[in-house]
C-alpha atoms as a PDB file:
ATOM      1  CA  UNK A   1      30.200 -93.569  28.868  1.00  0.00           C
ATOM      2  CA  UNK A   2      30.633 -90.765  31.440  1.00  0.00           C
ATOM      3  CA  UNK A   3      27.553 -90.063  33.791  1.00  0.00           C
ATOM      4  CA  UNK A   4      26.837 -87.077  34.772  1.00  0.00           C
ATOM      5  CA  UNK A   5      25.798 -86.308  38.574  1.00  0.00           C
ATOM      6  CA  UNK A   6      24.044 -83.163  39.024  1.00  0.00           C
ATOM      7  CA  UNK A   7      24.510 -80.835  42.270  1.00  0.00           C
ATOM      8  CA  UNK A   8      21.373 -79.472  43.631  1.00  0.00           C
ATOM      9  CA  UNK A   9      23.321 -77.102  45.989  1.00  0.00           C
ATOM     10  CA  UNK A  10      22.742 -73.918  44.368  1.00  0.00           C
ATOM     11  CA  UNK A  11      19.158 -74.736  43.816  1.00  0.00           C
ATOM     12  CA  UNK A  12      18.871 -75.176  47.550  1.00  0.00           C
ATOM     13  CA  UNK A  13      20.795 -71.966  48.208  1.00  0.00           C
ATOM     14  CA  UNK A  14      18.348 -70.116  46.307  1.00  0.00           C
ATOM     15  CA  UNK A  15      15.473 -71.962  47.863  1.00  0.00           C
ATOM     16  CA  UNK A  16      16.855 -71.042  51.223  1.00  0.00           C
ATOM     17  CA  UNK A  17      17.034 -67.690  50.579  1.00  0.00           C
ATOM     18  CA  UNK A  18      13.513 -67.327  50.682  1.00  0.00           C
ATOM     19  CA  UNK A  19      10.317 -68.968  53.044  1.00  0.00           C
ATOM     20  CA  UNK A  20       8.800 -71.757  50.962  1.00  0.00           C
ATOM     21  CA  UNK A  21       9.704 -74.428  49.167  1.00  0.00           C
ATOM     22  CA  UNK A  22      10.676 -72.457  45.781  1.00  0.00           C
ATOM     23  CA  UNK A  23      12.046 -73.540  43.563  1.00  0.00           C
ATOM     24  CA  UNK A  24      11.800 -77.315  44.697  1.00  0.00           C
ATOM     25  CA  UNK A  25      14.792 -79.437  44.941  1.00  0.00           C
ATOM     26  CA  UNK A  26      12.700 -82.262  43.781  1.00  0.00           C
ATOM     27  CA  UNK A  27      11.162 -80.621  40.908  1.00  0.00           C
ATOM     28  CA  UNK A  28      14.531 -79.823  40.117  1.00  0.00           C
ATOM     29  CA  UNK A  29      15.470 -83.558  40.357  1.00  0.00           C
ATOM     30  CA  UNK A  30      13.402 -84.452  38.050  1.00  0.00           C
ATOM     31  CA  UNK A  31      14.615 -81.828  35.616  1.00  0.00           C
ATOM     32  CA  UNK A  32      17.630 -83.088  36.166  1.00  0.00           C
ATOM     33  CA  UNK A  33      16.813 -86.437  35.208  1.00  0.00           C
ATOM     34  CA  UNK A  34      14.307 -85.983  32.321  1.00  0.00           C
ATOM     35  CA  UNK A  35      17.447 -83.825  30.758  1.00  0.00           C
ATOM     36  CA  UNK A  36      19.842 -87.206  30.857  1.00  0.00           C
ATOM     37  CA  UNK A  37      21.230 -87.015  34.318  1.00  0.00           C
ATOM     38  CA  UNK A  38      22.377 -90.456  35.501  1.00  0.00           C
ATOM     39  CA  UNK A  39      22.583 -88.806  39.405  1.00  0.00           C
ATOM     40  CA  UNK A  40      21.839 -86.850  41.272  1.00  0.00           C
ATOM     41  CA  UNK A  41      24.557 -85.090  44.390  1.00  0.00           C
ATOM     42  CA  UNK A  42      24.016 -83.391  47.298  1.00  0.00           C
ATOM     43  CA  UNK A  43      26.880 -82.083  50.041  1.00  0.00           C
ATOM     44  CA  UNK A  44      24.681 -80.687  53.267  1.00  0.00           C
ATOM     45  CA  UNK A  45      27.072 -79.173  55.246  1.00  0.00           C
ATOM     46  CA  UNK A  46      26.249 -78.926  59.441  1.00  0.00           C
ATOM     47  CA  UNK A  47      24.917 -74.839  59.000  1.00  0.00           C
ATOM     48  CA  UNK A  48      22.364 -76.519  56.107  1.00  0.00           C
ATOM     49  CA  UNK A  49      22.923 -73.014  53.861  1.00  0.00           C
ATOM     50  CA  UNK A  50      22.112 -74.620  51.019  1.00  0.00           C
ATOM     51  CA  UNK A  51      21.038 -78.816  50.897  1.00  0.00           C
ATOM     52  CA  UNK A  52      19.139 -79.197  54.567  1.00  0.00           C
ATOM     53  CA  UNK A  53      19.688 -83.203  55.852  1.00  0.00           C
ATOM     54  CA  UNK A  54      15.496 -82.812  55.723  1.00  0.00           C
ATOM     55  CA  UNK A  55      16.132 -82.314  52.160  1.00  0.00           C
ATOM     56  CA  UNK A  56      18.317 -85.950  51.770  1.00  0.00           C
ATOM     57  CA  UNK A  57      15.241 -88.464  52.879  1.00  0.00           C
ATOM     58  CA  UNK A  58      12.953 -86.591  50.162  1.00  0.00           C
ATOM     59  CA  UNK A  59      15.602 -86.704  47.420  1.00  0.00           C
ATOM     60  CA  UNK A  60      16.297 -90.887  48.618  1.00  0.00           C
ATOM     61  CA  UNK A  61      12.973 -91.895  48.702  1.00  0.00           C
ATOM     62  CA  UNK A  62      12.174 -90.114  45.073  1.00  0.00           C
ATOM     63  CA  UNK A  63      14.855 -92.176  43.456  1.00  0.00           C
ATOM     64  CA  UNK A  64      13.834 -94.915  45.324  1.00  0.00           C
ATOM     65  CA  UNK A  65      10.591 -95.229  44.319  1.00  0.00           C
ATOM     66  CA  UNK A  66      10.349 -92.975  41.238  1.00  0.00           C
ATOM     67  CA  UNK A  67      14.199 -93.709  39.312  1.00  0.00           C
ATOM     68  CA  UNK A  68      15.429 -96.805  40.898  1.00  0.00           C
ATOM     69  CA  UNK A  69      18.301 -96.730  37.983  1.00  0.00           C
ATOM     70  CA  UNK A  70      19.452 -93.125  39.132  1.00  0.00           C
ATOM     71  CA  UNK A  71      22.023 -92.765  41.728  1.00  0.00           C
ATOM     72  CA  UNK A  72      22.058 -91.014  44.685  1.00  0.00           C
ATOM     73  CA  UNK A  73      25.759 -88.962  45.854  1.00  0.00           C
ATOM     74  CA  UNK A  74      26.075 -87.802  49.209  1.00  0.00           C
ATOM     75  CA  UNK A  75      29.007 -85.831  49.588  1.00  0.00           C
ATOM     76  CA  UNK A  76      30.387 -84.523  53.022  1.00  0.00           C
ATOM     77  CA  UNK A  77      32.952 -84.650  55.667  1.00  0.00           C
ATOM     78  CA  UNK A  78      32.671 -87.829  57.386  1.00  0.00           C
ATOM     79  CA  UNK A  79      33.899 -86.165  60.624  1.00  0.00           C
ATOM     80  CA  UNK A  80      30.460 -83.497  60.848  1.00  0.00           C
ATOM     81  CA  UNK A  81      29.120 -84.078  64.275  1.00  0.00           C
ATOM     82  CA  UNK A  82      25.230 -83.576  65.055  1.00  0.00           C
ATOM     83  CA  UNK A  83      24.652 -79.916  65.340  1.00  0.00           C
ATOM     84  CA  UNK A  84      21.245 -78.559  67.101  1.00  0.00           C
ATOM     85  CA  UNK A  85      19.330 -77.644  64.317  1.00  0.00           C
ATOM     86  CA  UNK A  86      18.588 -80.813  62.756  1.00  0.00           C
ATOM     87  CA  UNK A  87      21.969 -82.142  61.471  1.00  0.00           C
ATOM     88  CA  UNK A  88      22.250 -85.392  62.627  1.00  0.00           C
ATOM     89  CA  UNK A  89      25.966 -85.676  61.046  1.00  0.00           C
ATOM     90  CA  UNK A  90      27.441 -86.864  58.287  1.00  0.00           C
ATOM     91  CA  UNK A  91      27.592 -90.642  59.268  1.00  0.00           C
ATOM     92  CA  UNK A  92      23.819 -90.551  60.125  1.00  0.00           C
ATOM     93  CA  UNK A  93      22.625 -89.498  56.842  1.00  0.00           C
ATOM     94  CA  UNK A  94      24.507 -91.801  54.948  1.00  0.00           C
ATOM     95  CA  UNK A  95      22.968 -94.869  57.024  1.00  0.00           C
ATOM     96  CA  UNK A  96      19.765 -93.341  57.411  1.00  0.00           C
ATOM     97  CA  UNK A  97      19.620 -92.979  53.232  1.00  0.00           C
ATOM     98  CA  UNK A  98      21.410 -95.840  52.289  1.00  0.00           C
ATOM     99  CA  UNK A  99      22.387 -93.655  49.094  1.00  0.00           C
ATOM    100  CA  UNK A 100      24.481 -95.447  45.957  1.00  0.00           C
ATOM    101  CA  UNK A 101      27.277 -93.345  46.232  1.00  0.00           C
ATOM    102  CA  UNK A 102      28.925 -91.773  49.349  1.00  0.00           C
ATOM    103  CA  UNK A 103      31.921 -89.069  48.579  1.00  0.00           C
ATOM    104  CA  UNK A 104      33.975 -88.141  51.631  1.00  0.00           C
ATOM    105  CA  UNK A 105      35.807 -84.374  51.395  1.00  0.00           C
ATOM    106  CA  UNK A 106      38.168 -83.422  54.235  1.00  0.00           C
ATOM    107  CA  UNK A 107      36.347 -79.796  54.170  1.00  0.00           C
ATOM    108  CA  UNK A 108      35.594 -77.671  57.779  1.00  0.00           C
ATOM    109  CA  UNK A 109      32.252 -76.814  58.622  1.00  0.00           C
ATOM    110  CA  UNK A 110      32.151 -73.385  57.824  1.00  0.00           C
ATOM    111  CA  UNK A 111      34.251 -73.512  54.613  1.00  0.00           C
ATOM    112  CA  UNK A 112      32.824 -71.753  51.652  1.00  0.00           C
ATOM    113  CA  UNK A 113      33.681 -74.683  49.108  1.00  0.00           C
ATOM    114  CA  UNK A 114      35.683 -77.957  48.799  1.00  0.00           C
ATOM    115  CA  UNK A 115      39.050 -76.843  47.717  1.00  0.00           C
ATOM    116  CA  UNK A 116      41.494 -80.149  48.504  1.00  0.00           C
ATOM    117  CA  UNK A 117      41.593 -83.780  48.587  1.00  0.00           C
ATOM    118  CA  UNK A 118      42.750 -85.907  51.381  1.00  0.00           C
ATOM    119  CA  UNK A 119      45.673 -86.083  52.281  1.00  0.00           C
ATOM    120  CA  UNK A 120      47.053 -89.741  52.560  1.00  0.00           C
ATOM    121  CA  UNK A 121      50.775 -89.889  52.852  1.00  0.00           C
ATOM    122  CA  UNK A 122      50.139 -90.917  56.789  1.00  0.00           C
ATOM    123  CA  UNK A 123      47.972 -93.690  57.774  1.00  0.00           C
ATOM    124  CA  UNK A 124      44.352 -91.890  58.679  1.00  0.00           C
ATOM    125  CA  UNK A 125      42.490 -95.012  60.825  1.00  0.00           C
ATOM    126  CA  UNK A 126      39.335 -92.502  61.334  1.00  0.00           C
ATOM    127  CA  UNK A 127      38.988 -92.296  57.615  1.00  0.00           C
ATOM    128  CA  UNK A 128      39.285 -96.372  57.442  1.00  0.00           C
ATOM    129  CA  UNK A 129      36.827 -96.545  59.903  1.00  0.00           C
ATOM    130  CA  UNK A 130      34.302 -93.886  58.173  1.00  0.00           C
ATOM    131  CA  UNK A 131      34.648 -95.608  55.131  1.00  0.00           C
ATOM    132  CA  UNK A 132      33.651 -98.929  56.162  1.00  0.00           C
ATOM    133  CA  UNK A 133      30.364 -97.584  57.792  1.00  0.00           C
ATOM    134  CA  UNK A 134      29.656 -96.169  54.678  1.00  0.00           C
ATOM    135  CA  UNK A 135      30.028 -99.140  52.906  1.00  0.00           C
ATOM    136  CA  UNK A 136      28.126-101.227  55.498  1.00  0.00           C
ATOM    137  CA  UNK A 137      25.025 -98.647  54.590  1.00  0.00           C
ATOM    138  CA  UNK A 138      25.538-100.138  50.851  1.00  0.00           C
ATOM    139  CA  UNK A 139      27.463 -96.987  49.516  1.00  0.00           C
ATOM    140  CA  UNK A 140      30.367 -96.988  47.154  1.00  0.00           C
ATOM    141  CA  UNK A 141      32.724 -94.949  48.499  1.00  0.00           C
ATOM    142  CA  UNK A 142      34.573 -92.350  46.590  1.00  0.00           C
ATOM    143  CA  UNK A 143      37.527 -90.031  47.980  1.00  0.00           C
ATOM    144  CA  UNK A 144      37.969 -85.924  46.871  1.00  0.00           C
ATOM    145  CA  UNK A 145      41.517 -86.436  46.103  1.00  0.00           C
ATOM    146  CA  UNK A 146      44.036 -84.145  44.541  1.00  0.00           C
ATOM    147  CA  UNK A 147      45.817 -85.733  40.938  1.00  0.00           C
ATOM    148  CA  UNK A 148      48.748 -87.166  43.351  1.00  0.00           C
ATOM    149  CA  UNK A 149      49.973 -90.499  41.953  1.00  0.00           C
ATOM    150  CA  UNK A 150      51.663 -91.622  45.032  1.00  0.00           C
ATOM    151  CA  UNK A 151      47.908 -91.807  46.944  1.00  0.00           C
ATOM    152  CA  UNK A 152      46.036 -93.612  44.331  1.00  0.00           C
ATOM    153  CA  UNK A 153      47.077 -96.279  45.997  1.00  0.00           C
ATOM    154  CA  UNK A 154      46.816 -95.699  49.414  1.00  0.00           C
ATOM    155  CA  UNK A 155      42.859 -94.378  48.710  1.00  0.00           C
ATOM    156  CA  UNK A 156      42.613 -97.802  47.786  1.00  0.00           C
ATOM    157  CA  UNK A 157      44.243 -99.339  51.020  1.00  0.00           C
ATOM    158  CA  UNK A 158      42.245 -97.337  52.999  1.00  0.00           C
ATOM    159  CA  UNK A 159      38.767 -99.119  51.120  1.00  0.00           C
ATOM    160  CA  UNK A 160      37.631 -96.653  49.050  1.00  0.00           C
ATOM    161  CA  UNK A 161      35.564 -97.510  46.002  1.00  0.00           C
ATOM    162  CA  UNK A 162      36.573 -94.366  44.038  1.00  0.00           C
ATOM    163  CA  UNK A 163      38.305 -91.133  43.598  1.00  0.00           C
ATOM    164  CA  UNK A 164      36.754 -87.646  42.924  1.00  0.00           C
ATOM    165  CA  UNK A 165      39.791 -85.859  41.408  1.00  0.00           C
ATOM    166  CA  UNK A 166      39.292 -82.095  42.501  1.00  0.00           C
ATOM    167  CA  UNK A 167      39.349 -80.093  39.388  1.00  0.00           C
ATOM    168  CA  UNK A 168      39.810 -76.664  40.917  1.00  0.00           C
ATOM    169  CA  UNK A 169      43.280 -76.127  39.370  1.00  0.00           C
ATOM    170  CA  UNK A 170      42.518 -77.933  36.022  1.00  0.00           C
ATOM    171  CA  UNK A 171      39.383 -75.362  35.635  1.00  0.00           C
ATOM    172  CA  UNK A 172      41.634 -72.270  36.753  1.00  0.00           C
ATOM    173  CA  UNK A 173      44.716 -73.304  34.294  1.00  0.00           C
ATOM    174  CA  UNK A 174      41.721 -73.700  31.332  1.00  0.00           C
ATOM    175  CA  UNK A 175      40.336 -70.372  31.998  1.00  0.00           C
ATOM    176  CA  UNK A 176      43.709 -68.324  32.425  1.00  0.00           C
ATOM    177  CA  UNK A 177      45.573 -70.008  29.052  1.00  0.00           C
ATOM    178  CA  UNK A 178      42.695 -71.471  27.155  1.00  0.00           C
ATOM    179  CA  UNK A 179      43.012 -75.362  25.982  1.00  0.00           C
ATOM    180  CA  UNK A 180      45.870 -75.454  23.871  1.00  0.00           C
ATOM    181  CA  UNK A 181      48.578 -73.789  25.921  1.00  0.00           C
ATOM    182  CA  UNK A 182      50.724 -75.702  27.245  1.00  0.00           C
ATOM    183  CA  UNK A 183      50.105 -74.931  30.848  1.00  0.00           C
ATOM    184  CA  UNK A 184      46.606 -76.400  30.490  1.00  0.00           C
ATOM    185  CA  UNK A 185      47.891 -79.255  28.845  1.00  0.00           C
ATOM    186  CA  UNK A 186      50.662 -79.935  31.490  1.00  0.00           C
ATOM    187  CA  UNK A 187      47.985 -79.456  34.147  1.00  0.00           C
ATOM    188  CA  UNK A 188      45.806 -82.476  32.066  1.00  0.00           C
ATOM    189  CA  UNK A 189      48.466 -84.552  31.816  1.00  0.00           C
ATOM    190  CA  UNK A 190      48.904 -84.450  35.633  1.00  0.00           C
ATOM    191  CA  UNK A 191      45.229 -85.641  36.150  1.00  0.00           C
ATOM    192  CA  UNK A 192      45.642 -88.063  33.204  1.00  0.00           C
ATOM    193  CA  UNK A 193      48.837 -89.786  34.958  1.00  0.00           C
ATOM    194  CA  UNK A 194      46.769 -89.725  38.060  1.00  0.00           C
ATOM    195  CA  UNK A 195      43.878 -91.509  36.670  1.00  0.00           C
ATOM    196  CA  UNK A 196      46.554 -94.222  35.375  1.00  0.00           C
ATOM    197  CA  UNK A 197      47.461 -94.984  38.853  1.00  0.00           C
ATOM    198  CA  UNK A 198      43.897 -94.878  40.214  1.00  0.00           C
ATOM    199  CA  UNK A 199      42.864 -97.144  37.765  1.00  0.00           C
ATOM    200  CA  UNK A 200      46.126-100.039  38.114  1.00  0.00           C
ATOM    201  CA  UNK A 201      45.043 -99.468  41.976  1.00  0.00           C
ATOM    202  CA  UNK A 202      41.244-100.618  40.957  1.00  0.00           C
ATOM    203  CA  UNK A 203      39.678 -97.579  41.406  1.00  0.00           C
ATOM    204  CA  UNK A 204      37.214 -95.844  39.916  1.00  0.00           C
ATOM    205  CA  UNK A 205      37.212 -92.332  38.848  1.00  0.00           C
ATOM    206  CA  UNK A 206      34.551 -89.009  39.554  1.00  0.00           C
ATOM    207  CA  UNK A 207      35.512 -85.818  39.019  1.00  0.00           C
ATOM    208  CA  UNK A 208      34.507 -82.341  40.273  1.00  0.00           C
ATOM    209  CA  UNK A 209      34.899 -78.538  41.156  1.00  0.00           C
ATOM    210  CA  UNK A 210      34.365 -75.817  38.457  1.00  0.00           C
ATOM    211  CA  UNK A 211      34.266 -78.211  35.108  1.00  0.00           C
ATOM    212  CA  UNK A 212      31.866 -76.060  32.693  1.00  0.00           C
ATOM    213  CA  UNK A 213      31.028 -76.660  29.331  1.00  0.00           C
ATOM    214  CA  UNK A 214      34.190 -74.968  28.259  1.00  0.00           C
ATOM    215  CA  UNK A 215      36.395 -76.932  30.289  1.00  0.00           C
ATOM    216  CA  UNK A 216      34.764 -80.245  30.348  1.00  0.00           C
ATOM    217  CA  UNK A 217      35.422 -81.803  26.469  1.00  0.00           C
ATOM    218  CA  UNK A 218      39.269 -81.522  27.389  1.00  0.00           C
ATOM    219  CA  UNK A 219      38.867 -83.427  30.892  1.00  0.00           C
ATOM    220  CA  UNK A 220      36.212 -85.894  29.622  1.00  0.00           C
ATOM    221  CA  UNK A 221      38.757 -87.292  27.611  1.00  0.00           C
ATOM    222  CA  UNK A 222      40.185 -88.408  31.358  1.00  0.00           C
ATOM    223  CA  UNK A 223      41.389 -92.181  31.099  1.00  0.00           C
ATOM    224  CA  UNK A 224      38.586 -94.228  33.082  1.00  0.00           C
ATOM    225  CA  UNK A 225      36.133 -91.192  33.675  1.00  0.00           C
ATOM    226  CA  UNK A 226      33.099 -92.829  35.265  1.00  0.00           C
ATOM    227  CA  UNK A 227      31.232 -89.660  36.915  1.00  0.00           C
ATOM    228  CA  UNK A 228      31.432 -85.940  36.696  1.00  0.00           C
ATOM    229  CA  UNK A 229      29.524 -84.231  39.388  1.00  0.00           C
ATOM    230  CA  UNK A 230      28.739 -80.351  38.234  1.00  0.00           C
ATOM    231  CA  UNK A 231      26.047 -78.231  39.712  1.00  0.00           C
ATOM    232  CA  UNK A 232      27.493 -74.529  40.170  1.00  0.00           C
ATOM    233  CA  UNK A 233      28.223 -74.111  36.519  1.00  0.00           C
ATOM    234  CA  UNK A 234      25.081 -75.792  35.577  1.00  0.00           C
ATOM    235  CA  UNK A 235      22.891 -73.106  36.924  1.00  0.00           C
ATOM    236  CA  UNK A 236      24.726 -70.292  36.229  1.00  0.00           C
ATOM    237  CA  UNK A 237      24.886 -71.181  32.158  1.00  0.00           C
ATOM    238  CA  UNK A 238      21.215 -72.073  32.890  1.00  0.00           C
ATOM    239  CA  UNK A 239      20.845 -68.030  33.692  1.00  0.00           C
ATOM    240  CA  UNK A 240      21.311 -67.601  30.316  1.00  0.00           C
ATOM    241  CA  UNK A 241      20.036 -70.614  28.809  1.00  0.00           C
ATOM    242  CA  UNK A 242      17.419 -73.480  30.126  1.00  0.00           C
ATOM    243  CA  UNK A 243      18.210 -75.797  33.057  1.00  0.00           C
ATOM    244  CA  UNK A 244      17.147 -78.527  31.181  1.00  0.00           C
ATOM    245  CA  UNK A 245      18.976 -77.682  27.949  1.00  0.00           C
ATOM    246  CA  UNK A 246      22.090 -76.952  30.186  1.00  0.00           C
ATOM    247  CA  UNK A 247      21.892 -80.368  31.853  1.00  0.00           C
ATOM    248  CA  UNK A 248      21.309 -82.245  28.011  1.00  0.00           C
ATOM    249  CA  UNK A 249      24.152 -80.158  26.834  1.00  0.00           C
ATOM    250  CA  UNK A 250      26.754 -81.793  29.354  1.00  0.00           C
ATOM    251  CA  UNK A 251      25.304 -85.267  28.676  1.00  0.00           C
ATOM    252  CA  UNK A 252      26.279 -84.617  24.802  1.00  0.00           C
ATOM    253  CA  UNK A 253      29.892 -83.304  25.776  1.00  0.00           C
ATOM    254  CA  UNK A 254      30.217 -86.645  27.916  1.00  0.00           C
ATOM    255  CA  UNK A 255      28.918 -88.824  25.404  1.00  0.00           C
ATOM    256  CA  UNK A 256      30.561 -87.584  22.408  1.00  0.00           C
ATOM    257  CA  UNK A 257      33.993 -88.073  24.866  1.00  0.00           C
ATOM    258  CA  UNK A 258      36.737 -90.260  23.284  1.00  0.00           C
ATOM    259  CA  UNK A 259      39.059 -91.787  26.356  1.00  0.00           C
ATOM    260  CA  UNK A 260      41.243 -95.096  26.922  1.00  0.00           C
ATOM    261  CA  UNK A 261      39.261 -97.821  28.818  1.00  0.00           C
END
């Protein structure tokens, strides 16, 4: 079965965009999880617009303590430095919270969103080394990758865990042709072949970027899904609907997924 990892970004965002503490990433946790969530994700960037790294000890030490079978996703660029207003830096946070999961994206500082994987045709020694701190904190690590067979195995050289195929493109094809057209298909097919390699390589496989419930029962399908990580498309069907009937929603397209082992 798939889990599903929900992003607390946006809830952040909006928190942020106010003094106070409303509406509480924690609370919002806990939604999360009472819904069906098997995780919970954050990515605090250095400029902390959205998930502050004061935010990350709260979230650990609630699943810690309160949901010791939930898992905890840190995602980031391993390469964010300590800034002066409180981000200690990628590396930092991961040690400091020890989280289950720990997904390293090759995004700047002051990009908008994650919009590519890693690039590993070349040898990247900085990445090695970043992943094997991570893992000496206890994470799994998992690389943002793009659907390119030729680096499924070369994620794996490097010591990651995992992949987190970035489903930007899949989600755009879906919504420009719809599920049948052959362009959508073509584009699954790509990620399907993708996840074959990943998986002889011994990886494991997240996905993320843009899956929605439209999108998603196609891509669930994904040969060896393990973990979907949504959170912008979460809240903004939860506009319309409930957060918590929005999160229970994707747990029922992910369970009700038929894939090959």
């Amino acid at each position: 079965m798939t889990a599903l990892s929900v992003n607390l970004n946006k809830i952040a965002l909006l928190r942020n965009s106010r003094e106070g503490q409303r509406p509480s990433v924690i609370e919002f946790a806990r939604k999360a999880i009472a819904a069906g969530a098997s995780g919970i994700t954050v990515h605090p960037r250095p400029d902390q617009r959205h998930i502050r790294a004061s935010d990350v000890p709260e979230l650990a030490t609630l699943l810690q303590q309160d949901y010791p079978d939930i898992e905890f996703n840190i995602e980031g660029n391993p390469e964010a430095a300590a800034t002066s207003d409180g981000y200690p830096g990628f590396i930092e946070l991961i040690t400091a919270a020890q989280p289950a999961q720990a997904t390293l994206v090759p995004d700047s500082d002051d990009q908008l969103t994650s919009d590519h994987g890693w690039d590993l045709s070349q040898e990247q020694p900085r990445l090695r080394k970043h992943i094997a701190q991570c893992k000496r904190a206890g994470a799994r690590v998992s690389l943002f990758m793009d659907p390119v067979i030729e680096q499924m195995s070369a994620a794996a050289d490097h010591g990651a865990d995992r992949v987190e195929f970035y489903t930007g493109p899949y989600a755009q094809t879906f919504w420009q042709y719809g599920p049948d057209d052959a362009r959508t298909q073509d584009c699954y097919r790509q990620f399907a072949e993708a996840a074959e390699a990943a998986l002889k390589a011994g990886l494991g496989i997240n996905a993320g970027h843009d899956l929605d419930q439209q999108n998603l029962p196609l891509f669930a399908d994904l040969p060896g899904l393990a973990e979907v990580s949504i959170g912008h498309a979460i809240i903004c069907e939860a506009l319309t609907n409930s957060f918590s009937d929005t999160v229970a929603a994707y747990v029922a397209i992910l369970d009700n997924a038929t894939r090959i082992a």
